[in-house]
Protein backbone atom coordinates (compact mmCIF):
# COMPACT_ATOMS: atom_id res chain seq x y z
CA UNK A 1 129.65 192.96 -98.27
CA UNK A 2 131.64 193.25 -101.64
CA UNK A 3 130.15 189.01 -102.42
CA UNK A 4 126.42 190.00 -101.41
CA UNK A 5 126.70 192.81 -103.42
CA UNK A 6 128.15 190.87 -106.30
CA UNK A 7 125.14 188.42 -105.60
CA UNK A 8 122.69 191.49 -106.43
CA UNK A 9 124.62 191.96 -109.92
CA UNK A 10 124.40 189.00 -110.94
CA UNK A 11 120.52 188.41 -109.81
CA UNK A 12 119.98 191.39 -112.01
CA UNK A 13 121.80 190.07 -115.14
CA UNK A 14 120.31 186.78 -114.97
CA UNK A 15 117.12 188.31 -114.62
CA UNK A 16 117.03 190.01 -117.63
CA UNK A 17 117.13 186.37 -119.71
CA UNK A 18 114.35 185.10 -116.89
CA UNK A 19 110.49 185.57 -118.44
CA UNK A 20 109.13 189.44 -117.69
CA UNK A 21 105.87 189.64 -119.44
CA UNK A 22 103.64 186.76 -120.94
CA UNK A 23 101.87 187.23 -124.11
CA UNK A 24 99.30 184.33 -124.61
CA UNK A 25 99.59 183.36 -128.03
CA UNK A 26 103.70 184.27 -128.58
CA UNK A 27 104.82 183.05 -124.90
CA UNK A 28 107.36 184.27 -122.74
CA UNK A 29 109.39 187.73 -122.98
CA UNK A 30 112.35 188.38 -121.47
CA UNK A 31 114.23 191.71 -121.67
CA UNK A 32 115.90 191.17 -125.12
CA UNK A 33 112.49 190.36 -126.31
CA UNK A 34 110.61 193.44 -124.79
CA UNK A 35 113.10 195.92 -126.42
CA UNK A 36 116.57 195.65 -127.32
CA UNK A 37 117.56 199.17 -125.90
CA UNK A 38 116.27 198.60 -122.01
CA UNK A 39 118.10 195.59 -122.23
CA UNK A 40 121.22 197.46 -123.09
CA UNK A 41 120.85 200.16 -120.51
CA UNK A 42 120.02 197.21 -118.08
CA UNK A 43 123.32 196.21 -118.79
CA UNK A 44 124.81 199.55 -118.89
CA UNK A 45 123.60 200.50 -115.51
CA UNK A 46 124.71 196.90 -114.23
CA UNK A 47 128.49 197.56 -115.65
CA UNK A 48 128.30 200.85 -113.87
CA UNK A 49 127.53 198.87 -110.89
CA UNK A 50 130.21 196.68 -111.03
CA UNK A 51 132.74 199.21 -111.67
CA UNK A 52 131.32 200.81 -108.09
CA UNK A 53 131.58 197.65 -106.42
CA UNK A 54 134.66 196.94 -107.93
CA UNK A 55 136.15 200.07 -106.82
CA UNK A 56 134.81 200.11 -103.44
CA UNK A 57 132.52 203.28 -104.14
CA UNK A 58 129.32 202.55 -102.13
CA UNK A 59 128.14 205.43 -103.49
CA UNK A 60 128.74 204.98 -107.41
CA UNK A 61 126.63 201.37 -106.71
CA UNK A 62 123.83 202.96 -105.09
CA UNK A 63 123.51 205.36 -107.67
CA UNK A 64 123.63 202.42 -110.52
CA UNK A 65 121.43 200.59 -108.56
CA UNK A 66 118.39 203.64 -108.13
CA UNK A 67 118.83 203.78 -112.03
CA UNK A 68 118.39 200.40 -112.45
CA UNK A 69 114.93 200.05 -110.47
CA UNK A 70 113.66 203.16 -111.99
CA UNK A 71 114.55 201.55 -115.05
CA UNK A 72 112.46 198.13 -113.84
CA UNK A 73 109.52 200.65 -113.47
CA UNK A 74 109.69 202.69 -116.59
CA UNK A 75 109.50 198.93 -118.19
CA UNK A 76 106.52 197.89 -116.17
CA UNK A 77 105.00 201.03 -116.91
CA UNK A 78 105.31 200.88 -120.56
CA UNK A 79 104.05 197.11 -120.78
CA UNK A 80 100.94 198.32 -119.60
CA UNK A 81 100.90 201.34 -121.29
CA UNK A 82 101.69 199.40 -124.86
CA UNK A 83 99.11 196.62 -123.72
CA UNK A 84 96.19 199.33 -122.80
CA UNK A 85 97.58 201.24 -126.25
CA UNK A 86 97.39 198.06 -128.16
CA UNK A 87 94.07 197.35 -128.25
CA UNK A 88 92.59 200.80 -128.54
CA UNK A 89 91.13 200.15 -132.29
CA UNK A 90 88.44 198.18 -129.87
CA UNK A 91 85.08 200.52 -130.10
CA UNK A 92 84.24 199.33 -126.11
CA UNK A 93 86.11 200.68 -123.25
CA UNK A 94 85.83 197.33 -121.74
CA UNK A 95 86.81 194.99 -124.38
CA UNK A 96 89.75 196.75 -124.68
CA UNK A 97 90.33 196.74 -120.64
CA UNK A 98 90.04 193.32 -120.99
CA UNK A 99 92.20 192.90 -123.64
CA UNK A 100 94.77 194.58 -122.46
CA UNK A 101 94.54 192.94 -119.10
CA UNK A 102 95.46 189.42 -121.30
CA UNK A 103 99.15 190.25 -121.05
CA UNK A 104 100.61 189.07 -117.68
CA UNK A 105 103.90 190.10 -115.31
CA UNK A 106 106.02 187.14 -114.71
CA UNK A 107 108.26 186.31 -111.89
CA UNK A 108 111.24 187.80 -113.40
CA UNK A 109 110.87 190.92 -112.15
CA UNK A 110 111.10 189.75 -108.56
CA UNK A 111 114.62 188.63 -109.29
CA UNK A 112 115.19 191.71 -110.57
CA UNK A 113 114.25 194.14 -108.21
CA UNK A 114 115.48 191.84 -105.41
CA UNK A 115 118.99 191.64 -107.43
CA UNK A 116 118.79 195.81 -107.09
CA UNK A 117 117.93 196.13 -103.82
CA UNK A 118 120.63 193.76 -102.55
CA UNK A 119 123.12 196.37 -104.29
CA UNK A 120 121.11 198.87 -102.26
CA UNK A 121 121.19 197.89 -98.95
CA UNK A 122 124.82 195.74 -98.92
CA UNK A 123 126.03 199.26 -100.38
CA UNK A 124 124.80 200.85 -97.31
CA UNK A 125 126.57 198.76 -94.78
CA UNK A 126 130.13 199.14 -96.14
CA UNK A 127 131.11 202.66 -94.46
């Protein structure tokens, strides 16, 4: 279980340079782009990880792992919450709904909350 869980790691790390949010005019965003400090605790929480997996602690992974998808949806919520926020110099609740709605979730994120849950649920069958 030690290799899926390894697999899991490195979905997540990987995932961080794979394209999160799409901005029309600028492009692509990955993590580093999005904000340098949840990329570091993305990889602070995926060190911790390691060191679980590492050290055969199931539990230390799962624990790294919970903190790393509530970290996925803290991001996702504060993309929308800094698109919606962006635009609010608009005088129509609509335009800037629509506005707002312009910036787009990428595939990333599948990678990494499927990197997360692997470290989850491979965690779990190790007792």
């Amino acid at each position: 279980m030690k290799n899926i869980q390894l697999l899991g790691l490195i979905l997540v790390v990987a995932g961080s340079f794979l394209p999160l949010v799409h901005v029309p005019v600028i492009g692509n965003w990955n993590y580093w782009k999005l904000d340098h400090f949840l990329a570091i605790a993305c990889w602070v929480f995926a060190a911790g990880a390691l060191f679980g997996i590492v050290n055969n602690s199931t539990k230390i992974a799962r624990i790294f792992a919970l903190l790393l998808v509530l970290l996925f949806l803290f991001t996702l919520f504060a993309v929308k919450f800094q698109a919606a926020q962006y635009f609010s110099f608009m005088p129509f609740k609509l335009w800037q709904d629509k506005l707002a709605g312009i910036v787009k979730l990428k595939w990333g994120w599948i990678v990494e909350f499927l990197g997360a849950f692997i470290i989850i649920f491979a965690s779990g069958r190790n007792k």
